[in-house]
N, C-alpha and C. Protein backbone atom coordinates (compact mmCIF):
# COMPACT_ATOMS: atom_id res chain seq x y z
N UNK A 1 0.85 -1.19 0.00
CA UNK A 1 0.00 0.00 0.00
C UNK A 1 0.89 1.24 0.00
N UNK A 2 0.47 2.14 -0.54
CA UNK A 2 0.97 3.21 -0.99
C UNK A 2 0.97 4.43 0.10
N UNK A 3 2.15 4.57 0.87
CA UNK A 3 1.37 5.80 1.61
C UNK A 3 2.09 7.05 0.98
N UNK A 4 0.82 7.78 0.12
CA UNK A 4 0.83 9.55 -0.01
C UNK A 4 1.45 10.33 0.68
N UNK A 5 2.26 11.23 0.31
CA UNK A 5 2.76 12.41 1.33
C UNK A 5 2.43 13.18 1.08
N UNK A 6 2.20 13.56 -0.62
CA UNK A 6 1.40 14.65 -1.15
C UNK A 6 0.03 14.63 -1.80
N UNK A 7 -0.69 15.25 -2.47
CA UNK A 7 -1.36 15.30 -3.18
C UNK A 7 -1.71 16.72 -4.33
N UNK A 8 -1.59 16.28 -5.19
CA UNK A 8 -1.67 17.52 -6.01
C UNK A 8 -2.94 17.05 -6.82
N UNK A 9 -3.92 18.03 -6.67
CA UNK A 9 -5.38 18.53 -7.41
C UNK A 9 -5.04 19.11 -8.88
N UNK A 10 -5.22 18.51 -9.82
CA UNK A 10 -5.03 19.22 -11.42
C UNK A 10 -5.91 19.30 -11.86
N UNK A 11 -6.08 20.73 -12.89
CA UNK A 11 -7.12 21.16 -13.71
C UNK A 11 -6.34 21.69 -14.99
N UNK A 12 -7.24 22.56 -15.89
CA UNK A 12 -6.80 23.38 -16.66
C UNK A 12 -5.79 24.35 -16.52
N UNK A 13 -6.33 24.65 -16.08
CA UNK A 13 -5.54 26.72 -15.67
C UNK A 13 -5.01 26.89 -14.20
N UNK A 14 -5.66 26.12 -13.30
CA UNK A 14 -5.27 26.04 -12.15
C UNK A 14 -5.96 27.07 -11.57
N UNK A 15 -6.91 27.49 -12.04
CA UNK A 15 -8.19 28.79 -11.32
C UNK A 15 -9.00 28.61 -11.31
N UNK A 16 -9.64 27.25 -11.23
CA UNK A 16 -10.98 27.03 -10.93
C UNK A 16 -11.14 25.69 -9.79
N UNK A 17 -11.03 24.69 -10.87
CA UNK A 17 -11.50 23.24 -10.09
C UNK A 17 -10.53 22.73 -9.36
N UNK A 18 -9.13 22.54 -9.67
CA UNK A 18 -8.44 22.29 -9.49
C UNK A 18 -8.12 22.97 -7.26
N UNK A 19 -7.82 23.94 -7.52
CA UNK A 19 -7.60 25.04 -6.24
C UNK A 19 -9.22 25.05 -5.09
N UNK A 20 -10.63 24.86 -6.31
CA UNK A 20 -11.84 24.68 -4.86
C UNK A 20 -11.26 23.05 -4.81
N UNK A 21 -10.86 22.21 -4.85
CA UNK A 21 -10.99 20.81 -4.37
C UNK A 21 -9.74 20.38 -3.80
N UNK A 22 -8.39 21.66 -3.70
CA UNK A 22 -7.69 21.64 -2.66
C UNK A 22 -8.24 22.28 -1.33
N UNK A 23 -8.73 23.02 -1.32
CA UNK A 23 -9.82 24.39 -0.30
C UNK A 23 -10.37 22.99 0.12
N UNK A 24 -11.46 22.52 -0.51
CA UNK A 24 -12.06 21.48 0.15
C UNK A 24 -11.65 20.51 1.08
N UNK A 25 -10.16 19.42 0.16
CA UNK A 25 -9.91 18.82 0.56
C UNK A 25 -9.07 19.32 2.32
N UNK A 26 -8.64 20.34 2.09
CA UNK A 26 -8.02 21.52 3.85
C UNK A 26 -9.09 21.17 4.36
N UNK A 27 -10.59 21.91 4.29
CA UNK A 27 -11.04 21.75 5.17
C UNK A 27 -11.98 20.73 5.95
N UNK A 28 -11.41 19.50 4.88
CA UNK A 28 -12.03 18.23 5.46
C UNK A 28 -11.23 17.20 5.99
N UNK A 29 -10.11 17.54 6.05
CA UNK A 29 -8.60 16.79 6.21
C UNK A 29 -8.28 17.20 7.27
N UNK A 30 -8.10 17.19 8.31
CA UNK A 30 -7.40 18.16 9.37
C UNK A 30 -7.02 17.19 9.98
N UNK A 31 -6.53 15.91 10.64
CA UNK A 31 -5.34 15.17 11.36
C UNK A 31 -4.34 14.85 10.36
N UNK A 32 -4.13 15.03 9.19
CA UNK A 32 -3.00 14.51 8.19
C UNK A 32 -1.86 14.81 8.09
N UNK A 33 -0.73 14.64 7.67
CA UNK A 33 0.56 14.93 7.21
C UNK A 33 0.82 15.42 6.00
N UNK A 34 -0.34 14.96 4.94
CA UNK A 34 -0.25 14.73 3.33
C UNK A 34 -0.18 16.28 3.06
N UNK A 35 0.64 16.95 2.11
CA UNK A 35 1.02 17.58 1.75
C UNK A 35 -0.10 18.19 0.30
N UNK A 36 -1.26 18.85 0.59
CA UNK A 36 -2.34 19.36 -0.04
C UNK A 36 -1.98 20.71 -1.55
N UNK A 37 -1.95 20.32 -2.51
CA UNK A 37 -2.09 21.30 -3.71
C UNK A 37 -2.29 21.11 -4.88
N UNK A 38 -2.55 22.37 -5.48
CA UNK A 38 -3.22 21.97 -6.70
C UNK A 38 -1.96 22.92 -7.69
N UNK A 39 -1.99 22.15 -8.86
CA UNK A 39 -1.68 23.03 -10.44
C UNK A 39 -2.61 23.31 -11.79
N UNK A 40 -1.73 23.61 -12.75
CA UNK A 40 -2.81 23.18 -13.95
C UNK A 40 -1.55 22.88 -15.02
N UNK A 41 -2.07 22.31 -16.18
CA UNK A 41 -1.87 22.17 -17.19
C UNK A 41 -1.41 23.13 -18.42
N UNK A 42 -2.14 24.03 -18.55
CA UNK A 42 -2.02 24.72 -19.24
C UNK A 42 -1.98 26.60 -18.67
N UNK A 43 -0.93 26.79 -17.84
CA UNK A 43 -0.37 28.05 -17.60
C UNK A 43 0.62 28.70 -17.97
N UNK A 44 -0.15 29.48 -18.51
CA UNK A 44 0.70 30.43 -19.62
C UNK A 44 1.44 31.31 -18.87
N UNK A 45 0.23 31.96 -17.68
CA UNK A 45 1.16 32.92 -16.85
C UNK A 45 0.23 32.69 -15.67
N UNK A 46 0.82 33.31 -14.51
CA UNK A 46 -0.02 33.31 -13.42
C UNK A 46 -1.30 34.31 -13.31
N UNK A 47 -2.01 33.62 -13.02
CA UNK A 47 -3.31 34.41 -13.05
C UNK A 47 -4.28 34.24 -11.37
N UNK A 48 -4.90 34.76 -11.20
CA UNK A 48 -5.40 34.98 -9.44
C UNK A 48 -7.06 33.83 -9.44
N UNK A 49 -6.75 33.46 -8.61
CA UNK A 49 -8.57 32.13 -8.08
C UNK A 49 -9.51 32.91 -9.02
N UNK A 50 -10.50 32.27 -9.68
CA UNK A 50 -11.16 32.59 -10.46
C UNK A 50 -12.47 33.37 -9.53
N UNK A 51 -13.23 34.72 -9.65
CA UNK A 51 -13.97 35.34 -9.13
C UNK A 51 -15.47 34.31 -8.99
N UNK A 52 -15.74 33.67 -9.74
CA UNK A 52 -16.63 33.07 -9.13
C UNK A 52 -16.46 32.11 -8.66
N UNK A 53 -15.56 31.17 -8.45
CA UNK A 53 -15.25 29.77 -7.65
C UNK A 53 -15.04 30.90 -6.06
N UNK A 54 -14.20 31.72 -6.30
CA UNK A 54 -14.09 32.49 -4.78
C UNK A 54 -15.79 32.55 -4.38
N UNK A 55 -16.79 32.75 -4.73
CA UNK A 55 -17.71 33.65 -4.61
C UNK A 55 -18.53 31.83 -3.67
N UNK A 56 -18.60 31.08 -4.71
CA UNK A 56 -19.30 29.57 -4.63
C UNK A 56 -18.04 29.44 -2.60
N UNK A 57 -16.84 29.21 -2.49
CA UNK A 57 -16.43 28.80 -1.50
C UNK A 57 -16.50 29.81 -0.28
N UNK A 58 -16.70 30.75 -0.54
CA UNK A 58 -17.40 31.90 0.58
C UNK A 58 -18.72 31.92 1.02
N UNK A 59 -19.66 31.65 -0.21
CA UNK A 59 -20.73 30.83 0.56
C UNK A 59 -20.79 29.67 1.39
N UNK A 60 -19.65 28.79 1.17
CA UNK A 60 -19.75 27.63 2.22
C UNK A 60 -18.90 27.58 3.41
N UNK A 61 -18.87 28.90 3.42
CA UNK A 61 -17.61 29.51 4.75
C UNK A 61 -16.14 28.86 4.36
N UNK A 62 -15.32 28.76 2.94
CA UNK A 62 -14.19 28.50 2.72
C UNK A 62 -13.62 29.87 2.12
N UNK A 63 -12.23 29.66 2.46
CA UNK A 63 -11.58 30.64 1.41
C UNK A 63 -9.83 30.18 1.17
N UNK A 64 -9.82 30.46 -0.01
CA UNK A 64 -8.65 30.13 -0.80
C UNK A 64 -8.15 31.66 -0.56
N UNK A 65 -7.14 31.98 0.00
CA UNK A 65 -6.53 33.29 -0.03
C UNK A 65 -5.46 33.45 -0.97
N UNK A 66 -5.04 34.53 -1.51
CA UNK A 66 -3.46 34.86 -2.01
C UNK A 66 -3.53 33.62 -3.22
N UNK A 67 -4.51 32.99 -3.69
CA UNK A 67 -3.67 31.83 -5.28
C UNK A 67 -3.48 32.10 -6.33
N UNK A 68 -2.35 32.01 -6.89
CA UNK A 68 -2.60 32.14 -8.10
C UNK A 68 -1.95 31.11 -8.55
N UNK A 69 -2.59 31.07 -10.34
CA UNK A 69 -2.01 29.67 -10.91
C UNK A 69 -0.31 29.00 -11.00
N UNK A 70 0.00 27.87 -11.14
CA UNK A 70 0.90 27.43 -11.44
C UNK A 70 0.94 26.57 -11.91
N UNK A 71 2.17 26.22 -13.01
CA UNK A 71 1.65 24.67 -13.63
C UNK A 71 2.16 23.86 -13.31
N UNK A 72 2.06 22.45 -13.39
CA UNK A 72 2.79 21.57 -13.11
C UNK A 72 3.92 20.98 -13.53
N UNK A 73 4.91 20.71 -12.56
CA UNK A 73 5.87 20.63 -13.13
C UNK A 73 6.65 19.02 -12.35
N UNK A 74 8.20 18.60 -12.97
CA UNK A 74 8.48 17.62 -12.44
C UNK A 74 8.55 17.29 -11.25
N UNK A 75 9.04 18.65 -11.06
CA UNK A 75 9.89 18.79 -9.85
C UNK A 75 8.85 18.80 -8.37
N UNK A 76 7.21 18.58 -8.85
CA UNK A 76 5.87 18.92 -7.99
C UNK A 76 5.93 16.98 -7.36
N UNK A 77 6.20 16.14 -8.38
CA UNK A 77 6.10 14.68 -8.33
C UNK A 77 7.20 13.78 -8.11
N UNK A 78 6.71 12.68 -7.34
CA UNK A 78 8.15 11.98 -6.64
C UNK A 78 6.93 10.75 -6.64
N UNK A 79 7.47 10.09 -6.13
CA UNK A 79 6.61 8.37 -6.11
C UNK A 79 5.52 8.29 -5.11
N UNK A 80 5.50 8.93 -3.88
CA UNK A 80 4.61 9.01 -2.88
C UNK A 80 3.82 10.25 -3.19
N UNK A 81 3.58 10.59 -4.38
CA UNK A 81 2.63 11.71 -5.05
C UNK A 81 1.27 11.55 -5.40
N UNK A 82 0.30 11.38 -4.79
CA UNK A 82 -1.07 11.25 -5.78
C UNK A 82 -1.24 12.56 -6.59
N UNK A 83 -1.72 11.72 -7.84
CA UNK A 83 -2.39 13.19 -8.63
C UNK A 83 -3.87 12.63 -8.88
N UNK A 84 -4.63 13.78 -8.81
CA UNK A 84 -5.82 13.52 -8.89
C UNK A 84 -6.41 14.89 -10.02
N UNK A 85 -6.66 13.85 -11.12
CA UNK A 85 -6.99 14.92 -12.60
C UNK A 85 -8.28 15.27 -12.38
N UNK A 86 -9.07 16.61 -12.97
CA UNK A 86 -10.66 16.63 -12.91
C UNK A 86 -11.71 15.67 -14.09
N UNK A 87 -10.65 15.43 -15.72
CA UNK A 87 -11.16 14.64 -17.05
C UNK A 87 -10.05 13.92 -17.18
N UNK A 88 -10.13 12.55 -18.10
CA UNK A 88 -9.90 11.71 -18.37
C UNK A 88 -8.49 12.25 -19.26
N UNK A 89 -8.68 13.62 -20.21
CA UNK A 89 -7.63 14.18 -20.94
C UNK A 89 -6.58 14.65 -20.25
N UNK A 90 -6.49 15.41 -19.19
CA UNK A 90 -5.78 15.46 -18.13
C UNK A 90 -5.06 14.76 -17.64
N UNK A 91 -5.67 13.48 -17.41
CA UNK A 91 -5.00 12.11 -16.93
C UNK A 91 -4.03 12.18 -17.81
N UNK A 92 -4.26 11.50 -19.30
CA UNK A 92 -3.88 11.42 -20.16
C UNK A 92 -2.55 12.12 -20.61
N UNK A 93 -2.90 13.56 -20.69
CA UNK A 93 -1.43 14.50 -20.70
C UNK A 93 -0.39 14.41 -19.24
N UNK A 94 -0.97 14.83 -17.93
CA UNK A 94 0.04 14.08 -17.05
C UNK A 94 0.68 12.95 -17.18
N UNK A 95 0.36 11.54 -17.43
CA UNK A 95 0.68 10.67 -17.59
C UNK A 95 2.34 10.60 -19.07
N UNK A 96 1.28 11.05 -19.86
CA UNK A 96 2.49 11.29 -20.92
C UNK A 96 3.73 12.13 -21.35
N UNK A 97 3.31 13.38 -20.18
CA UNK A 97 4.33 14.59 -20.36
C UNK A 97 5.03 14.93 -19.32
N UNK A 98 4.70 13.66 -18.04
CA UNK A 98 5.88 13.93 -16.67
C UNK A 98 5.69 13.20 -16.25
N UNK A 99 7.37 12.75 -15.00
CA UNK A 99 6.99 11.72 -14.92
C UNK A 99 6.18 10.38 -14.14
N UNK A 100 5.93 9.65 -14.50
CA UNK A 100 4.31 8.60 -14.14
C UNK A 100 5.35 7.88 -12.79
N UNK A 101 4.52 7.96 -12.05
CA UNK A 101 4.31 7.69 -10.95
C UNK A 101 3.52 6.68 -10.73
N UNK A 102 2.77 6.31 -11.56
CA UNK A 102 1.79 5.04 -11.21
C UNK A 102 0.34 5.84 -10.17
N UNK A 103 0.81 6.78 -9.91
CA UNK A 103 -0.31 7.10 -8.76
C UNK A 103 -0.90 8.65 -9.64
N UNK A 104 -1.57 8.37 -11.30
CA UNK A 104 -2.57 9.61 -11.88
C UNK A 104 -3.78 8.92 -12.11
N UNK A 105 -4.92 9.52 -10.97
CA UNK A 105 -6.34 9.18 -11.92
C UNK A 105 -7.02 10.46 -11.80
N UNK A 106 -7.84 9.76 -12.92
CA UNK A 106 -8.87 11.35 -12.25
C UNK A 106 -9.55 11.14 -10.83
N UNK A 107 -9.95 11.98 -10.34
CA UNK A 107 -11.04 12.31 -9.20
C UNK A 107 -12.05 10.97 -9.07
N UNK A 108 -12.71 11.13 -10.30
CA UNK A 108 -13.52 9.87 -10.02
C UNK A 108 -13.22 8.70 -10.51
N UNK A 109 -12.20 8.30 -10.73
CA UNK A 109 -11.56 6.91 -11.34
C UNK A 109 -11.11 7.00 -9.99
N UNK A 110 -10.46 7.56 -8.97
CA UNK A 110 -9.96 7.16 -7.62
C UNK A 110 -10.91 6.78 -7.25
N UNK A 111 -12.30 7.37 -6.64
CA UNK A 111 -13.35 7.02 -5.68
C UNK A 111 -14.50 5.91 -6.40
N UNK A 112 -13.60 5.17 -7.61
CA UNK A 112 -14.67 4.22 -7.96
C UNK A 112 -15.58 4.93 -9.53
N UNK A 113 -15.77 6.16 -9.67
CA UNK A 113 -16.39 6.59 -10.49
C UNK A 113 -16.32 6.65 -11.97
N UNK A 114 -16.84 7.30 -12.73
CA UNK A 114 -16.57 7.49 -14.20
C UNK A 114 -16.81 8.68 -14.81
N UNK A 115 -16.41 9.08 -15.51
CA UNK A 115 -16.63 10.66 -15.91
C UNK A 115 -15.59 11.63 -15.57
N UNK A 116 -15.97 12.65 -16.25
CA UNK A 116 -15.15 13.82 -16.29
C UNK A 116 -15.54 14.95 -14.86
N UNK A 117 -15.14 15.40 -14.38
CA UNK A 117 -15.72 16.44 -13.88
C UNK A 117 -16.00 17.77 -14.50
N UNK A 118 -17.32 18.41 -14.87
CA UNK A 118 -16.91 19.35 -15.59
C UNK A 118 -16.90 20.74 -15.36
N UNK A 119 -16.23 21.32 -16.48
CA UNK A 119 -15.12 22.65 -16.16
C UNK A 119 -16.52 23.92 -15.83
N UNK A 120 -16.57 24.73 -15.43
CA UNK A 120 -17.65 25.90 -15.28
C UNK A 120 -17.09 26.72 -15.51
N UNK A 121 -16.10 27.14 -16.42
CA UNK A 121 -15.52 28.37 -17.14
C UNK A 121 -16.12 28.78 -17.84
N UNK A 122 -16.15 30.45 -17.48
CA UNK A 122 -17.22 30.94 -18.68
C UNK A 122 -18.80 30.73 -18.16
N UNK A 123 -19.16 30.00 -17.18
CA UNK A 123 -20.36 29.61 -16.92
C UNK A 123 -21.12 30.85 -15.66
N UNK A 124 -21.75 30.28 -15.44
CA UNK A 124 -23.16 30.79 -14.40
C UNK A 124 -22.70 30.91 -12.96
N UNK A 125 -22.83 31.68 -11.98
CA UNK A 125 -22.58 30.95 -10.63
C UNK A 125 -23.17 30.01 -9.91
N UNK A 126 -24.32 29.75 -10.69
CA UNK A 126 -24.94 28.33 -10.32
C UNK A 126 -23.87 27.28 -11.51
N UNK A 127 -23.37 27.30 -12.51
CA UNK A 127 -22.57 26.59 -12.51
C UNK A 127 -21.37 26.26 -11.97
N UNK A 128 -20.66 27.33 -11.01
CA UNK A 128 -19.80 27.01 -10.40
C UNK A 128 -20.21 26.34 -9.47
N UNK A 129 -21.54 26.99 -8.59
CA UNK A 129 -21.75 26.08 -7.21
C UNK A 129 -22.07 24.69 -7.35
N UNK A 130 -22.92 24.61 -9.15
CA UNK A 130 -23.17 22.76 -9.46
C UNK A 130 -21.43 21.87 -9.24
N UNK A 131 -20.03 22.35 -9.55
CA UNK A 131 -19.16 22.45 -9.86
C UNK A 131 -18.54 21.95 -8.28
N UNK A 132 -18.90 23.11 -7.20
CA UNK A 132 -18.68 23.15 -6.30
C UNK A 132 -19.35 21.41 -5.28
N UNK A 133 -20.51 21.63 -5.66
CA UNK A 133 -21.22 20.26 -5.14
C UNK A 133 -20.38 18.74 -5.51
N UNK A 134 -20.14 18.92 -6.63
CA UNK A 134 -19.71 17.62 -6.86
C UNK A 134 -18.28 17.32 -6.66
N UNK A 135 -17.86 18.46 -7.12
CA UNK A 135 -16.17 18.16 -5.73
C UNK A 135 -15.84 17.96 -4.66
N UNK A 136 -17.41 18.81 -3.60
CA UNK A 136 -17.13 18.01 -2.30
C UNK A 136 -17.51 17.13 -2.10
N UNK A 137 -18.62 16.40 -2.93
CA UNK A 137 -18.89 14.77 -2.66
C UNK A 137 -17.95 14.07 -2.92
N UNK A 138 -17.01 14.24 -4.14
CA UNK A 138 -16.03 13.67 -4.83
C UNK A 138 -14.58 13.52 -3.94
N UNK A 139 -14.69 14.61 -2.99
CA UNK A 139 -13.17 14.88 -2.40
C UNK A 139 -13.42 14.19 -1.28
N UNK A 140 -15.35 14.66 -0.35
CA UNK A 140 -15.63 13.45 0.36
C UNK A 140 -15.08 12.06 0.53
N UNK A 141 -15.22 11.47 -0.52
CA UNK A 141 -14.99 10.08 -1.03
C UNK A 141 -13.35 9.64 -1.00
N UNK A 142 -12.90 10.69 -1.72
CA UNK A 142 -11.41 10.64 -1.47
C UNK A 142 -10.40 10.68 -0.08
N UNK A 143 -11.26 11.54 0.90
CA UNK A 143 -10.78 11.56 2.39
C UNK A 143 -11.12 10.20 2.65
N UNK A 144 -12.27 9.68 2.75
CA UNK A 144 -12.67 8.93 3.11
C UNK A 144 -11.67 7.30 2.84
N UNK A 145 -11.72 7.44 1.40
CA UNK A 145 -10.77 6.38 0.66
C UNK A 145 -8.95 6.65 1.12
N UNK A 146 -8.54 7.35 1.51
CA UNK A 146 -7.56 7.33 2.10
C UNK A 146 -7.34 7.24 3.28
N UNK A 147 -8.25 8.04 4.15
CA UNK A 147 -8.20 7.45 5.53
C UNK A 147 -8.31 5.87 5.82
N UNK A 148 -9.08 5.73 4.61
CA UNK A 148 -9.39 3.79 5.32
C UNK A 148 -8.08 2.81 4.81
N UNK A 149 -7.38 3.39 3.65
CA UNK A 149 -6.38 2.89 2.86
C UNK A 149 -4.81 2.78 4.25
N UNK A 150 -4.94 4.46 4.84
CA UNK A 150 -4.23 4.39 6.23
C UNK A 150 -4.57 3.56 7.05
N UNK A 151 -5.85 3.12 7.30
CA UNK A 151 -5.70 2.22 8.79
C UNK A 151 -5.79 0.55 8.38
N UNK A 152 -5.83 0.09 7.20
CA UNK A 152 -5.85 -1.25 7.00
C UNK A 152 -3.70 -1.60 6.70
């Protein structure tokens, strides 16, 4: 069994999904060691938490302070690394463009699931908060699946 030290949350840009489902995963994690963050894929330059994902985690009494994007890089991954992608394409490019670790799925390929999670860029703030919902069930699942992975 694999024990995690880190975990890095990947998305696109690293300003949306990626950064609420590190926020999340903080504030549902609190006896751990594991080393909590997110990147993206495709950062061109640094850019600041996206105004409405801030807006969706302030309603649920969270806040991501001071983020801005960064991408991922080698030097983020070592063998005791989980990465946890939001789509299947993601997976896909981590896997092929640094190096594999054995430990990249998406979000819901970890907790058993299938599908993409999808992106709310450009969208509604009810699409961020739909966005918001299913990451904390999703990250739910993931505390959950690691805590039990620790005590067996």
């Amino acid at each position: 069994m694999i024990r995690y030290e880190k975990i890095i949350f990947v998305c696109t840009g690293n300003t949306c999904r990626s950064p609420m489902a590190e926020t999340i995963y903080r504030s549902m994690e609190t006896n751990s060691d594991i080393t909590v963050t997110s990147r993206g894929i495709v950062v061109l330059f640094s850019e600041p938490f996206n105004p409405k994902a801030d807006t969706v985690l302030k309603n649920h009494n969270l806040e991501l302070e001071g983020h801005f994007s960064k991408p991922l890089k080698n030097s983020d991954i070592d063998e005791n690394t989980l990465i946890l992608t939001m789509t299947e394409k993601q997976k896909q490019i981590v896997t092929e463009d640094f190096k594999d670790t054995g430990n990249v799925y998406t979000i819901k390929e970890f907790v058993g699931e299938s599908g993409d999670v999808t992106d709310p860029y450009g969208g509604t703030l009810i699409d961020y908060e739909d966005c918001y919902v299913e990451l904390a069930r999703l990250v739910k699942k993931t505390v959950y699946k690691l805590n039990e992975e620790e005590n067996t």
